[in-house]
Protein backbone atom coordinates (compact mmCIF):
# COMPACT_ATOMS: atom_id res chain seq x y z
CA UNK A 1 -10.46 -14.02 -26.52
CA UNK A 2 -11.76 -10.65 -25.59
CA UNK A 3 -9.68 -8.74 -22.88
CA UNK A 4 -12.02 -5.87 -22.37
CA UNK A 5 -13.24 -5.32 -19.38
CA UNK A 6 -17.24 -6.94 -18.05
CA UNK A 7 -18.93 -3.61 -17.36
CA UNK A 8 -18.29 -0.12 -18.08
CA UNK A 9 -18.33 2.03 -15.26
CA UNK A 10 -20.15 5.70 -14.70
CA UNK A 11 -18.58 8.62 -16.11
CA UNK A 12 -17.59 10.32 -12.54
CA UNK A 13 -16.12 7.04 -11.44
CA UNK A 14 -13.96 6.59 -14.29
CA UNK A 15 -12.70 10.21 -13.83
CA UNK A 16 -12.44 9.56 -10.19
CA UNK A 17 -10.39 6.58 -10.63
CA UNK A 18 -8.06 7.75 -13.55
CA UNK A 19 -7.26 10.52 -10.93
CA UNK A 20 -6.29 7.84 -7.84
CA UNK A 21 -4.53 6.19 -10.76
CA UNK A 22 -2.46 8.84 -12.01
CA UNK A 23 -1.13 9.94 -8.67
CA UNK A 24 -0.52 6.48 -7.45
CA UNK A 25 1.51 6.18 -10.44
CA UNK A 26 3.48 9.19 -10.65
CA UNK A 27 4.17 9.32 -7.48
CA UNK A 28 5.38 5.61 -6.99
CA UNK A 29 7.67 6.35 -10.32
CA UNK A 30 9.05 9.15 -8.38
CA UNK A 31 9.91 7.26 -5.46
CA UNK A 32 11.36 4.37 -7.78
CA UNK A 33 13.17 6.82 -9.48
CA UNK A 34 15.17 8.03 -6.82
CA UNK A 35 16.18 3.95 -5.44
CA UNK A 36 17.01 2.98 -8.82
CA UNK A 37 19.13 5.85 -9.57
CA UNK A 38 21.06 4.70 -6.65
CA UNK A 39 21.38 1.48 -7.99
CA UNK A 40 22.50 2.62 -11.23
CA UNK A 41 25.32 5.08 -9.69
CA UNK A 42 26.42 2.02 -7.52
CA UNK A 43 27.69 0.29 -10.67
CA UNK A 44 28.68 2.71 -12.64
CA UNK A 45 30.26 5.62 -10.35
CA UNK A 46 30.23 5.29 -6.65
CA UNK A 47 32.28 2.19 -6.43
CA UNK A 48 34.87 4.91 -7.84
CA UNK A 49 33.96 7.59 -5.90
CA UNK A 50 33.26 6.71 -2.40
CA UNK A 51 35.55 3.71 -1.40
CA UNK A 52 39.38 3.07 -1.52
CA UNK A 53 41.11 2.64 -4.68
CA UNK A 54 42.42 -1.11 -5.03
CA UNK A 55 40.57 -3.85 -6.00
CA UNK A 56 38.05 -2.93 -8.60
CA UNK A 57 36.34 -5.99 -7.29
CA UNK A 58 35.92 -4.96 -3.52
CA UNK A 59 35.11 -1.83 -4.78
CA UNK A 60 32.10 -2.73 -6.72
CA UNK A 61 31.08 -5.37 -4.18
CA UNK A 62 31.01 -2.43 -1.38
CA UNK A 63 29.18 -0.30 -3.62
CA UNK A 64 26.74 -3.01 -4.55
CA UNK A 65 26.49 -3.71 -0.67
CA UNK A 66 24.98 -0.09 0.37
CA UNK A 67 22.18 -0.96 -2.60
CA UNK A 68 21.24 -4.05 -0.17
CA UNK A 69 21.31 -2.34 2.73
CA UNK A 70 18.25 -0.23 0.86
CA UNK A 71 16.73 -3.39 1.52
CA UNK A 72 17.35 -4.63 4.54
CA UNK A 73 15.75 -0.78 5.81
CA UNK A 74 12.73 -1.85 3.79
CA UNK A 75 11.10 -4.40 6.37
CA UNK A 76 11.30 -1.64 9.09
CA UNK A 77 9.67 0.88 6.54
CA UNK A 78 7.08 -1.66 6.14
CA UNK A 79 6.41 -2.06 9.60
CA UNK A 80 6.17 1.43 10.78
CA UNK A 81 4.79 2.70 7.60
CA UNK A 82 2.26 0.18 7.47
CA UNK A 83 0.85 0.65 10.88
CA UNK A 84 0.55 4.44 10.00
CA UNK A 85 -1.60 3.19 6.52
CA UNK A 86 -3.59 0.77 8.61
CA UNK A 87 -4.38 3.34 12.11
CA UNK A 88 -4.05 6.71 10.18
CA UNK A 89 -4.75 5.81 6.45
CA UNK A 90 -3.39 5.15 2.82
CA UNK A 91 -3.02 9.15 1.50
CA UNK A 92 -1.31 10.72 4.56
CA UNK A 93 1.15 7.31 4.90
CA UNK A 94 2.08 8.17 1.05
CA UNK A 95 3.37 11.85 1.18
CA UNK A 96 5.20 11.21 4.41
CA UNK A 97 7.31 8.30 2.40
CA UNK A 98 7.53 10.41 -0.68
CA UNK A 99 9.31 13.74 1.16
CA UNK A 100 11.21 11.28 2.93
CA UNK A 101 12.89 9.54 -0.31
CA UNK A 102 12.77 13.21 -1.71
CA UNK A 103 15.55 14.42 0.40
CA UNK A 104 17.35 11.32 0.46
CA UNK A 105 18.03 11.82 -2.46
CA UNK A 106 18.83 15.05 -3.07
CA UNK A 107 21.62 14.93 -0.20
CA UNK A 108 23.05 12.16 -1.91
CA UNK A 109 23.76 14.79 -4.24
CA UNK A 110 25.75 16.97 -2.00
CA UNK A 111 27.68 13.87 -0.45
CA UNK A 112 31.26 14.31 -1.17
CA UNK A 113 33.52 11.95 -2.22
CA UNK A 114 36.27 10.02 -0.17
CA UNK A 115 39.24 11.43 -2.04
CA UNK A 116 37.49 14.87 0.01
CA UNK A 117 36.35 13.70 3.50
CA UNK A 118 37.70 10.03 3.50
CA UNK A 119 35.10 7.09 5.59
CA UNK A 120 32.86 9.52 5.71
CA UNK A 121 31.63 9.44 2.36
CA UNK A 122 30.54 5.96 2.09
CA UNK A 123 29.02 6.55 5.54
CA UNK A 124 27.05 9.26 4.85
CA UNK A 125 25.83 6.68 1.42
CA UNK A 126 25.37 4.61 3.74
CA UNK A 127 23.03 6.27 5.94
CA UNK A 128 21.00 8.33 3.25
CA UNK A 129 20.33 4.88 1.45
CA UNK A 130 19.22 3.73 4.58
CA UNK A 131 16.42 6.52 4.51
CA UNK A 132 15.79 5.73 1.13
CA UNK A 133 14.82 1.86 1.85
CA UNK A 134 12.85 2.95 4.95
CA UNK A 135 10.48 5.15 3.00
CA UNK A 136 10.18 2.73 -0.14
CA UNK A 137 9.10 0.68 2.70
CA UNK A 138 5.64 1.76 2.68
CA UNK A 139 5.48 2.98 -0.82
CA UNK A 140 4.44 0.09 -2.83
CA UNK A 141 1.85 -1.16 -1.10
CA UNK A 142 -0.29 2.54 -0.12
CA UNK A 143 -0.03 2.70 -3.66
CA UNK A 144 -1.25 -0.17 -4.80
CA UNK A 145 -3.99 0.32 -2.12
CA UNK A 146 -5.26 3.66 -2.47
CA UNK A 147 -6.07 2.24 -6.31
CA UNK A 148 -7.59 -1.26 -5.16
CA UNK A 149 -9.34 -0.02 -2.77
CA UNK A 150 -11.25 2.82 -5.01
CA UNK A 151 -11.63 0.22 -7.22
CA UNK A 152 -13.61 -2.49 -5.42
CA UNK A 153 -16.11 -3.27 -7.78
CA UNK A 154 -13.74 -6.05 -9.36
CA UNK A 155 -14.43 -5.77 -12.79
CA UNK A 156 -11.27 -3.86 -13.29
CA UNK A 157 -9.40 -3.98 -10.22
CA UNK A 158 -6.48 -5.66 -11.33
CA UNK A 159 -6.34 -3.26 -14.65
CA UNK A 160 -6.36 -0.03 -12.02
CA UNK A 161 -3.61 -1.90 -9.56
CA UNK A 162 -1.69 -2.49 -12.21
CA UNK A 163 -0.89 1.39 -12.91
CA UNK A 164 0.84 1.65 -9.90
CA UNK A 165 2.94 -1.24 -10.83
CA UNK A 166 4.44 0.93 -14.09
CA UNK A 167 6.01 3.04 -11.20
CA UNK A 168 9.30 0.44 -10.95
CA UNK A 169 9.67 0.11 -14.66
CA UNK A 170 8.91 4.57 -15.15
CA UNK A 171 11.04 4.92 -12.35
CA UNK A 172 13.67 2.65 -13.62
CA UNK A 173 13.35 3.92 -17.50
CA UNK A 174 13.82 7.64 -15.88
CA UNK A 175 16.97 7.05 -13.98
CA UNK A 176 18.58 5.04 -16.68
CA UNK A 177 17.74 7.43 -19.33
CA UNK A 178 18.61 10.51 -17.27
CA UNK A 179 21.98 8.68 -16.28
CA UNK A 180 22.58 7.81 -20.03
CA UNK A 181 21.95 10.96 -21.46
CA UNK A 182 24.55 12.68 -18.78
CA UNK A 183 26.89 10.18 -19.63
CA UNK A 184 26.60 10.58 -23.49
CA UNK A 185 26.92 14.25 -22.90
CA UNK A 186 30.10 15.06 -21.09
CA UNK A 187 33.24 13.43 -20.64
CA UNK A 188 34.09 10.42 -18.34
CA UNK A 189 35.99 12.73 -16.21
CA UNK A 190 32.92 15.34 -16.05
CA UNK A 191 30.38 12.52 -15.18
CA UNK A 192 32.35 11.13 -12.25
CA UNK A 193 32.87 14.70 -11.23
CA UNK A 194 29.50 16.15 -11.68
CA UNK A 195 27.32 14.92 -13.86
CA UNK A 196 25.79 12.03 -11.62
CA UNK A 197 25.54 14.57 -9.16
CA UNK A 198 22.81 16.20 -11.71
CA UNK A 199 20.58 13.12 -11.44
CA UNK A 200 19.82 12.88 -7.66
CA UNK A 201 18.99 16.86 -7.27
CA UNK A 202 16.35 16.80 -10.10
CA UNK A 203 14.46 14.73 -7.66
CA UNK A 204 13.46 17.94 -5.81
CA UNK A 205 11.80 18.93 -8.35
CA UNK A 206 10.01 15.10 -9.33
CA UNK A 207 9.13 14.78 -5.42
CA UNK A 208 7.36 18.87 -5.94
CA UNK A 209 5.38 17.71 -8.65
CA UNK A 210 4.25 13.72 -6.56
CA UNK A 211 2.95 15.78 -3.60
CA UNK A 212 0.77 17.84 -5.16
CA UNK A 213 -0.58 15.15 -7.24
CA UNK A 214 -0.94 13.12 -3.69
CA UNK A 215 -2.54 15.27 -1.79
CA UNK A 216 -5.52 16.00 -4.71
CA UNK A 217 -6.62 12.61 -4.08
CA UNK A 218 -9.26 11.43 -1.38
CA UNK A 219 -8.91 8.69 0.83
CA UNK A 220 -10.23 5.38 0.22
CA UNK A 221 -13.78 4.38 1.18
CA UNK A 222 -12.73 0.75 2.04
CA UNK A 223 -10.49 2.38 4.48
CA UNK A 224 -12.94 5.00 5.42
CA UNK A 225 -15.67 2.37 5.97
CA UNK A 226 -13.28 0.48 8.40
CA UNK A 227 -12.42 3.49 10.58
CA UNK A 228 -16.32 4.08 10.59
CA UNK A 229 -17.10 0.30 11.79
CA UNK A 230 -14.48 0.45 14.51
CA UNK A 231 -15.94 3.83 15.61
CA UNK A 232 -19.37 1.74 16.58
CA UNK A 233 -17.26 -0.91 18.02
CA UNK A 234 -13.82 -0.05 19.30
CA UNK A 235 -12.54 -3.54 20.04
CA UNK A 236 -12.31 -4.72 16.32
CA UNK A 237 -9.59 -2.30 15.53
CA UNK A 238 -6.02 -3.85 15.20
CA UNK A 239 -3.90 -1.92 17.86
CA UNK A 240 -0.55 -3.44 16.58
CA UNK A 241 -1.49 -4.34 12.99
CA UNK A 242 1.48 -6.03 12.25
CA UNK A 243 0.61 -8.28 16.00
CA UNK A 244 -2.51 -9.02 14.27
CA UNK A 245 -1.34 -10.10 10.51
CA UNK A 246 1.71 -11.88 11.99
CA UNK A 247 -0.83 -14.18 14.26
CA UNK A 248 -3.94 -14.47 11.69
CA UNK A 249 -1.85 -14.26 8.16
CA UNK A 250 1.31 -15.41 8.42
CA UNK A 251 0.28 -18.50 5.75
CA UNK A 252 -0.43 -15.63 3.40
CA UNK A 253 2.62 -13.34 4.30
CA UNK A 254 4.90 -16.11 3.41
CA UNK A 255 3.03 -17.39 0.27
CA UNK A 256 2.53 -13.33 -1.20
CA UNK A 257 6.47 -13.41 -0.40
CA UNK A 258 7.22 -16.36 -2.07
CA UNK A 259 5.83 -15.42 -5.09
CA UNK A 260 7.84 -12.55 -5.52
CA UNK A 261 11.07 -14.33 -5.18
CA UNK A 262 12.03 -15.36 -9.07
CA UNK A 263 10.49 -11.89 -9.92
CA UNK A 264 12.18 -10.08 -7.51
CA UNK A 265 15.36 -11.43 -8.16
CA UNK A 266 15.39 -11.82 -11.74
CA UNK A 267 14.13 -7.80 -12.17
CA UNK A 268 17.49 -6.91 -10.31
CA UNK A 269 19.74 -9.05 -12.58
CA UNK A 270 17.88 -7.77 -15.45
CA UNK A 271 17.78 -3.87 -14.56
CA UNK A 272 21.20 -3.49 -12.25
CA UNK A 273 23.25 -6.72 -12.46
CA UNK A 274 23.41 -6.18 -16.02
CA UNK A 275 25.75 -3.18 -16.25
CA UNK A 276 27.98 -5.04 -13.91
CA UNK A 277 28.26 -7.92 -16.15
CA UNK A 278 27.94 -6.31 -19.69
CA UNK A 279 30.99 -3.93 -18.26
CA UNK A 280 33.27 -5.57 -16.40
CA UNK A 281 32.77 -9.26 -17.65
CA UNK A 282 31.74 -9.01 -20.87
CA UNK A 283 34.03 -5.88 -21.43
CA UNK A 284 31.23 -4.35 -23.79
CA UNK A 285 30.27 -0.54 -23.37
CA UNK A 286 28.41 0.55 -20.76
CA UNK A 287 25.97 2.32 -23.19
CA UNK A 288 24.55 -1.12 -24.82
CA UNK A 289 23.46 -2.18 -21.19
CA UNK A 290 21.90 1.02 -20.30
CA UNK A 291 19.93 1.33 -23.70
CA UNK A 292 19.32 -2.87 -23.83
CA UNK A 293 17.43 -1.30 -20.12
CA UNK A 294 15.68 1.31 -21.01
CA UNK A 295 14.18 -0.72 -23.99
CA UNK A 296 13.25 -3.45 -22.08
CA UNK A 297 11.06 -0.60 -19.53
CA UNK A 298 9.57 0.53 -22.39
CA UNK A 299 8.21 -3.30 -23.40
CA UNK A 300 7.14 -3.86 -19.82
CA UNK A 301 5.42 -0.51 -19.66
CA UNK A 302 3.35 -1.63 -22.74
CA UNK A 303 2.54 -5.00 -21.91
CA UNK A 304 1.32 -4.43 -17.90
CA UNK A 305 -1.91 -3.18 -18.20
CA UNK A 306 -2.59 -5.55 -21.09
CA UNK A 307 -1.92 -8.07 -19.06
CA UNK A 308 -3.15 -7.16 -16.49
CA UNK A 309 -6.71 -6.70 -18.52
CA UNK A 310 -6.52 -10.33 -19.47
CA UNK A 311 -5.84 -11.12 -15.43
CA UNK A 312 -9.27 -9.61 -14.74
CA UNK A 313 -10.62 -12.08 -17.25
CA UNK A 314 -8.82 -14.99 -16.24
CA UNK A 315 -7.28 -14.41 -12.99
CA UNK A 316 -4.58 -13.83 -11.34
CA UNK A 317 -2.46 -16.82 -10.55
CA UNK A 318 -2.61 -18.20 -14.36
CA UNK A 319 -0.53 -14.93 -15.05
CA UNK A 320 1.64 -15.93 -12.03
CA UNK A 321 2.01 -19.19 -13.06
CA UNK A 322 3.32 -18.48 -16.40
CA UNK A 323 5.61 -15.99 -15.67
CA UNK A 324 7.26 -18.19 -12.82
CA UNK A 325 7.79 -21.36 -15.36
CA UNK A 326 9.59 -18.52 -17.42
CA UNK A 327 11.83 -17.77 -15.32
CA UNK A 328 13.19 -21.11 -14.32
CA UNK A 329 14.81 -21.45 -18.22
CA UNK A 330 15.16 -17.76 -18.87
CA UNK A 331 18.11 -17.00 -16.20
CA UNK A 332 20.39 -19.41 -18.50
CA UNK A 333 19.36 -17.60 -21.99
CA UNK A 334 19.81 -14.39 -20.19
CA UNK A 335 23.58 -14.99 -19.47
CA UNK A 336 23.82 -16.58 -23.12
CA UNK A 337 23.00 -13.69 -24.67
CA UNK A 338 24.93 -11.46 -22.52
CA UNK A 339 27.74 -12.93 -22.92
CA UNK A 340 27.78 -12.54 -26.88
CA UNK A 341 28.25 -9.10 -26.08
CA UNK A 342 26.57 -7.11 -29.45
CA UNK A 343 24.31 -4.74 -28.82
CA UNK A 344 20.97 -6.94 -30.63
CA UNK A 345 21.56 -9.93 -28.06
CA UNK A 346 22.08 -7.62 -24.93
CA UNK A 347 19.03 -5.98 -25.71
CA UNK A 348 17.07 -9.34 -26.64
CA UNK A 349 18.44 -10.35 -22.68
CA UNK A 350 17.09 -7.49 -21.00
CA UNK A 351 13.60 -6.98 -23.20
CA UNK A 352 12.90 -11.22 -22.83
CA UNK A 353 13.65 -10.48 -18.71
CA UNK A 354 11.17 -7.61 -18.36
CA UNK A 355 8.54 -9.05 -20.30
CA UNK A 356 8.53 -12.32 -17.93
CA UNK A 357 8.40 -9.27 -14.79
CA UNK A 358 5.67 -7.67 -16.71
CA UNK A 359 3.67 -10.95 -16.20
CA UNK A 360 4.20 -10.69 -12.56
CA UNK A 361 3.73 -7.03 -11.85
CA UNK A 362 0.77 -7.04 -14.22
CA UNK A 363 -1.22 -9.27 -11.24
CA UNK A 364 0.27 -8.89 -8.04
CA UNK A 365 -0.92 -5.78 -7.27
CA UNK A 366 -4.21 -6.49 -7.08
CA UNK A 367 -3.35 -10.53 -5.72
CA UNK A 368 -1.69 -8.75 -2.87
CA UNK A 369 -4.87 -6.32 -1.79
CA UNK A 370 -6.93 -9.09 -2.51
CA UNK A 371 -5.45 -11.69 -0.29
CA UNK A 372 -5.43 -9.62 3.58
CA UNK A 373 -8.39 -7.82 5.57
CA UNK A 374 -8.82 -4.08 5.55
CA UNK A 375 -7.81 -2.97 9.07
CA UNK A 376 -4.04 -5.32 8.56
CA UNK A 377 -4.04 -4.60 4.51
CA UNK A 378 -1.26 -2.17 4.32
CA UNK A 379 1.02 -3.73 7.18
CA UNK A 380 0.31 -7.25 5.27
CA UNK A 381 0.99 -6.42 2.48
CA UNK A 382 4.26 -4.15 2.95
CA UNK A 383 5.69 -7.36 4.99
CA UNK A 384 5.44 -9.62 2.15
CA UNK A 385 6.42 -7.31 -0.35
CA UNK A 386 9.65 -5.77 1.34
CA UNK A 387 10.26 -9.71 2.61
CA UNK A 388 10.64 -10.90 -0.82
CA UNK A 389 12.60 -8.04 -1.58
CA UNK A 390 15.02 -8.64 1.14
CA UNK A 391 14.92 -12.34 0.11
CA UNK A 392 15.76 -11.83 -3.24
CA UNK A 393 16.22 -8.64 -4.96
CA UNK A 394 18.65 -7.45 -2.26
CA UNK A 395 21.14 -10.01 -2.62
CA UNK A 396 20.58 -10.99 -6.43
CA UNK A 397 22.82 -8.54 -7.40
CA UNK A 398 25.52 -9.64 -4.28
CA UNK A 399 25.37 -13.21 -4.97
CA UNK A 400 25.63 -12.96 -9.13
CA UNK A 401 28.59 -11.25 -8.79
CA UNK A 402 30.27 -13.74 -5.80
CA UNK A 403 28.89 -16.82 -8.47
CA UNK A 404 30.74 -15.37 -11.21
CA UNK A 405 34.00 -14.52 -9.19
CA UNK A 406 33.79 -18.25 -7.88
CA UNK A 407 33.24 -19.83 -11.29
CA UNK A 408 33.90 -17.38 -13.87
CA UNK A 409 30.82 -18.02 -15.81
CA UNK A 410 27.63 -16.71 -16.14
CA UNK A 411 25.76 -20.23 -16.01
CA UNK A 412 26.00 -20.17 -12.10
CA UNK A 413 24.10 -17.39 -11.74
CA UNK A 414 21.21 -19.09 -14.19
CA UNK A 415 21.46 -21.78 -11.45
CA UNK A 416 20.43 -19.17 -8.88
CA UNK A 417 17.60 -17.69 -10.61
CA UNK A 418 15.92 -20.88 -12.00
CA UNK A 419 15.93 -21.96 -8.31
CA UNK A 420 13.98 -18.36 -7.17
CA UNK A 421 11.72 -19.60 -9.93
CA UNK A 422 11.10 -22.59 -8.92
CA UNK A 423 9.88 -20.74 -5.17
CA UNK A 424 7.76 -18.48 -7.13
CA UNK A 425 6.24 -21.64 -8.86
CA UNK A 426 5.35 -23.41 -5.67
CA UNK A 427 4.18 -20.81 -3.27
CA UNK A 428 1.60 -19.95 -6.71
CA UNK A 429 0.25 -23.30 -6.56
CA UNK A 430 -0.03 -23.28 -3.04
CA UNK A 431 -2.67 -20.43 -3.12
CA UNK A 432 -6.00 -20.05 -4.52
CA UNK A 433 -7.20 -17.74 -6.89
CA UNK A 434 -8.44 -14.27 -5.18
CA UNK A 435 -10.01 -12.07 -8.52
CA UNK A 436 -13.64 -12.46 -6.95
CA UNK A 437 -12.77 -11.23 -3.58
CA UNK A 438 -14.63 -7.92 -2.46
CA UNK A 439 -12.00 -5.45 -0.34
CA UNK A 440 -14.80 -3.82 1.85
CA UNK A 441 -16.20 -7.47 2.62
CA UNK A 442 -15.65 -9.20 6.37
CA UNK A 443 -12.56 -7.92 7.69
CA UNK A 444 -12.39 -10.99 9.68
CA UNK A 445 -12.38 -13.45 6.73
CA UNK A 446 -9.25 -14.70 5.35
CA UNK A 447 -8.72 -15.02 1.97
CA UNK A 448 -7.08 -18.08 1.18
CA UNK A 449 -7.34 -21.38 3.24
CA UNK A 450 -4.68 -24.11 3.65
């Protein structure tokens, strides 16, 4: 069966939308780049750096807990972030969240360690992280709809939301391979002095480079053609968007959550966990994990806009179907293989893992614009995205590692992610199939019925 998209589109549009592409995508790579980084330095340096020395356990536990609380600053991100993209629009939202994560960042950088400044240091983590989860707050979703929403003939609206979506796996691929190339470079002793240090203040210079492909683009004309209609009638506009999805879409909030949950928390075993475990339970070097990573980016890269090609044929919840019954068996292999510890299986772990997250990310883009009104889009859709990541890829990494202290085997934590599968599973069959649905139609017509 053909994948190719229905209908070609005119020349200027396809420029038009390769441009709104492009800077959704390099700018949401940017912004991923800069919270995975974190996530990579929590495993591999700052549980040296910035707490006590003792238990190597607690250590590593505390470091893994400022990742979360990335996280748990998410839904607040998402709330504030998404009333500015709903009231004030999807461009201006975007380069206020990407300077924000931009010098995040780069002070993490300067932060010194505890060994210099004592509870400070983990404080000061603590706090710039906390940035760093507020702005990624918004991110996703004005990404996601600043494409959609250019794109709202249908044909090939899940194809162009799907770009966007490359911005975790870029993002992730760039901070692992920057990380791995410092590490390769210089001494252990250099790294943990230094060298990490590298990694967060080249995001100056990414975040440079994101706003002036941001502010090139226009803003949407779904979007545009709201702020018009509320001109003519006032009253339609949603004062407190997030009032106004919480009452009217909640059914949807929880179901675009729920499907996020086995892919949420499976992309965080797969892409952080993983140098925990390949390290420090496995004892294997640190180097297989981080290239087994950056492989498996590479794969998911590849397949997401294939994907999501065939998703614009077939729909959207067929490729969220399969990739939830995936998961359900996969967390068991995925600790199997792991725990061989060569270099072949680790890698076979991590590539199998991303592919089954490049079957989610390749359609939820475009299921998520598709499934709320225009004028409660971006506040909708930032709530059920930063929910499931709260939910599930928050904690994964949290609750693998209290599994395997409590049983001393990786099967537990299969356990765990089969059952985030299984959520993913049901709250897909719960919800109807949105690829038809036309963005700039009745903003007072919910998608899905239950």
């Amino acid at each position: 069966m053909s994948i190719a998209p229905a209908a070609s589109a005119p020349p200027k549009a396809k420029s038009r939308m390769r441009l709104v592409a492009g800077s959704s995508l390099i700018g949401t790579a940017i912004e991923w780049y800069d919270f995975f980084l974190y996530g990579t330095a929590a495993t591999l340096v700052f549980n040296q750096l910035f707490y006590p020395a003792g238990d190597p356990f607690v250590a590593t536990l505390l470091s893994l807990g400022t990742f979360a609380v990335g996280f748990v600053a998410r839904p607040l991100g998402a709330v504030v972030l998404g009333h500015l993209g709903d009231r004030k629009g999807r461009k201006t939202t975007l380069v206020w969240s990407l300077i924000l994560m931009g010098i995040a960042t780069f002070l993490i950088a300067l932060v010194p360690s505890y060994a210099a400044i004592g509870v400070a240091a983990p404080v000061l983590l603590l706090v710039l992280r906390i940035v760093q989860g507020f702005a990624l707050g918004g991110e996703w979703a004005g990404s996601i709809l600043l494409v959609s929403e250019h794109a709202d003939d249908g044909n090939r609206r899940g194809f162009w939301s799907s770009l966007p979506n490359l911005g975790p796996s870029v993002g992730s691929l760039l901070s692992a391979g920057v990380m791995s190339l410092l590490s390769a470079s210089m001494s252990n002793e250099a790294f943990l002095d230094y060298g990490w240090r590298i990694a967060f203040g080249l995001s100056a210079i990414l975040v440079i480079v994101g706003l002036v492909m941001r502010l090139v683009v226009e803003e949407t004309p779904v979007f545009e053609q709201r702020m018009a209609a509320e001109k003519l009638a006032p009253k339609t506009a949603a004062k407190l968007p997030l009032v106004t999805a919480l009452k009217s879409n909640w059914k949807e909030i929880l179901l675009a959550a729920g499907t996020r949950m086995g892919e949420n928390a499976g992309y965080y075993l797969y892409t952080v966990f993983i140098l925990t475990y390949v390290t420090d339970m496995v004892g294997s070097d640190r180097q297989f994990a981080l290239n087994a990573v950056m492989i498996g980016q590479v794969v998911a890269i590849v397949l997401i806009p294939l994907l999501a090609m065939l998703s614009d044929r077939v729909g959207r919840k067929p490729l969220l179907l399969v990739s939830s019954i995936l998961t359900i068996p996969w967390g068991f292999a995925f600790f199997a293989l792991l725990d061989r510890g060569d270099p072949f299986s680790i890698t076979v772990a991590a590539v199998g893992g991303l592919i089954i997250f490049a079957g989610f990310s390749s359609a939820i883009g475009a299921f998520y614009s598709e499934l709320f009104p225009t004028e409660v889009r971006y506040t909708g859709t930032s709530v059920a995205y930063n929910t499931a990541s709260i939910l599930a890829g928050a904690i994964s990494p949290i609750i693998a590692l209290s599994l395997y202290q409590a049983t001393g085997t990786g099967t537990s934590i299969g356990f765990y992610l089969a059952g985030m599968g299984v959520i993913s599973l049901v709250s897909v069959l719960l919800v109807r199939e949105t690829r038809k649905v036309k963005l700039s139609g009745r903003d007072d017509e919910l998608v899905t019925r239950h």
